[in-house]
Structure formats: structure tokens, C-alpha cells
C-alpha atoms as a PDB file:
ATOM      1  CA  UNK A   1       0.000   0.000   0.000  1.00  0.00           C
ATOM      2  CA  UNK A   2       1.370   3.484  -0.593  1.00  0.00           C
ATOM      3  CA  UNK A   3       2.426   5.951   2.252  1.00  0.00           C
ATOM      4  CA  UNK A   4      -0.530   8.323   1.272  1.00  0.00           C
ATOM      5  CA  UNK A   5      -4.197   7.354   0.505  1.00  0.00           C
ATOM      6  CA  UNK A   6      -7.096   9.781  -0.916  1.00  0.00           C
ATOM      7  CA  UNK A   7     -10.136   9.237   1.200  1.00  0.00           C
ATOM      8  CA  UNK A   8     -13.345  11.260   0.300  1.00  0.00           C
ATOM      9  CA  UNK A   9     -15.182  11.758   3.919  1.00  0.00           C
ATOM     10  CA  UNK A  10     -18.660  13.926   4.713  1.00  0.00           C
ATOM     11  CA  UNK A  11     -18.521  16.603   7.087  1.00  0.00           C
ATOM     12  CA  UNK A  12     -20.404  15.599  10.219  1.00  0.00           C
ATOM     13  CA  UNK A  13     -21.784  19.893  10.629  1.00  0.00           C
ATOM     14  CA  UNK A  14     -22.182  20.968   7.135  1.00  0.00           C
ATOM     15  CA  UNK A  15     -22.888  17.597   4.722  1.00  0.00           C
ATOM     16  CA  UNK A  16     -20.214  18.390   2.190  1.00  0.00           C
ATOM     17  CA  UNK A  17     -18.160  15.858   0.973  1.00  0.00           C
ATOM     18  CA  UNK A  18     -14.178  16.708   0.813  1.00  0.00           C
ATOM     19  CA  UNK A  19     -10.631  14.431   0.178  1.00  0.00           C
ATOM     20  CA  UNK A  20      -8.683  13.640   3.236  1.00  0.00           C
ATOM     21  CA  UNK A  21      -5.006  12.442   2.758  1.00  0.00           C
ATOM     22  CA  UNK A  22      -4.117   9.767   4.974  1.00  0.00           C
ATOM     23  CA  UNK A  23      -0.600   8.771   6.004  1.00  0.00           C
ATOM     24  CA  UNK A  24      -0.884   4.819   5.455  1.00  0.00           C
ATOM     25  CA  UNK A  25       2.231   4.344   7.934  1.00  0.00           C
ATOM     26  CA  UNK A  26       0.654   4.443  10.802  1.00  0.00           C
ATOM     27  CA  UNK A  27      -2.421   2.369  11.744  1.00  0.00           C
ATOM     28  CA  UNK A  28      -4.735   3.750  14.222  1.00  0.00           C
ATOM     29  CA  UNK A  29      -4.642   7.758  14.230  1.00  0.00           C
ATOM     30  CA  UNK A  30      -6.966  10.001  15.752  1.00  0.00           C
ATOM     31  CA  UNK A  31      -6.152  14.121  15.146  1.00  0.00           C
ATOM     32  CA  UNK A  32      -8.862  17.057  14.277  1.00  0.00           C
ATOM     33  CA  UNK A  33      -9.287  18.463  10.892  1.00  0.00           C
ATOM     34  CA  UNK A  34     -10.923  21.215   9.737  1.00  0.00           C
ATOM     35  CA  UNK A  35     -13.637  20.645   7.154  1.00  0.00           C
ATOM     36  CA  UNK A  36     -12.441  22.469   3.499  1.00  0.00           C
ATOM     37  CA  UNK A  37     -16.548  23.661   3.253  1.00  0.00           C
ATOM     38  CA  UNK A  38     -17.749  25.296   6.827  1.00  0.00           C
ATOM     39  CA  UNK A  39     -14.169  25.260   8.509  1.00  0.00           C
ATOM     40  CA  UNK A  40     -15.434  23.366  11.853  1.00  0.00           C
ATOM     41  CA  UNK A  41     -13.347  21.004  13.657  1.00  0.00           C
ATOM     42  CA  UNK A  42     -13.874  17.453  12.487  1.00  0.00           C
ATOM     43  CA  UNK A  43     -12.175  14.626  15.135  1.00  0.00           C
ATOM     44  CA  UNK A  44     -11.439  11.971  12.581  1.00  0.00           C
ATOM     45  CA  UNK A  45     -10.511   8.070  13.816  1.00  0.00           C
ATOM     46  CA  UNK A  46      -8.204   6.385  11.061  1.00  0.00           C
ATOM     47  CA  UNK A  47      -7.576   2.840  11.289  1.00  0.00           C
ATOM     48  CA  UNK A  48      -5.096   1.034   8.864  1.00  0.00           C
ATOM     49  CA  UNK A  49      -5.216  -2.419   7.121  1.00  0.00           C
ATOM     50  CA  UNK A  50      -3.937  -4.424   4.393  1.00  0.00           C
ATOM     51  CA  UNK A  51      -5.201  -2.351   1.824  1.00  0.00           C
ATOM     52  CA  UNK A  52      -8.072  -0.498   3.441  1.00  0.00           C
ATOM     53  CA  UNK A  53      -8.624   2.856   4.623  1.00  0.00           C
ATOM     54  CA  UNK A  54     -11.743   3.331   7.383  1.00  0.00           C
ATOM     55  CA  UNK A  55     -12.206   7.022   8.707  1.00  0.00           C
ATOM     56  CA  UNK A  56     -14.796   7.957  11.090  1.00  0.00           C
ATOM     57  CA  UNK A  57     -15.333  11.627  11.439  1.00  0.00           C
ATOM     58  CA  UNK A  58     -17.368  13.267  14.216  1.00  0.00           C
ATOM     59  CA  UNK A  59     -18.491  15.953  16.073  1.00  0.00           C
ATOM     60  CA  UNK A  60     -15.791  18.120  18.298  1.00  0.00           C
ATOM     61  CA  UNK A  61     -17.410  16.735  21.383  1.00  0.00           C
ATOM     62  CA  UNK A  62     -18.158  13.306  20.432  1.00  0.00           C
END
């Protein structure tokens, strides 16, 4: 699998969908993001495996 993956992910505020770039290397990640659209913190969960990419984004608070 390559170091970088394109994942497409929906904004949990505004509903718009955006591309997230995900560093493959490491295999569980949690950081915040801001959504490209509305510019809100998104907490994203990343997990890692073989050759798929699973991102959960949610609220700030969740």
C-alpha cells in the first residue's frame, strides 16, 4: 500500500463531501481536521489495514 491514501469523507456539521489524505504508515490515528466547506473542527478516527482505509469523522465533542 502506498504511504498516502485519498479518502473522500462527509462533514459531520455541514454535509459536504471533501478528500482527506491519509498517512498509510501508521495504523490507528486520531487528530482534528478542519472541514475544506464550513471550517469546523472534524475529530477523525483512522484505522489502517492491508489495503483499506476506514475514517470515522465526528463531532468536536463526540
Amino acid at each position: 500500500m502506498n504511504q498516502l491514501a485519498s479518502k473522500y469523507i462527509t462533514c459531520p456539521y455541514c454535509g459536504e463531501n471533501f478528500e482527506l489524505v491519509v498517512d498509510c504508515s501508521i495504523p490507528e490515528q486520531e487528530y482534528i481536521e478542519d472541514c475544506e466547506v464550513c471550517c469546523r473542527p472534524i475529530n477523525l478516527s483512522v484505522y489502517v489495514n492491508d489495503q483499506k482505509v476506514t475514517v470515522y469523522p465526528k463531532h468536536e465533542n463526540e
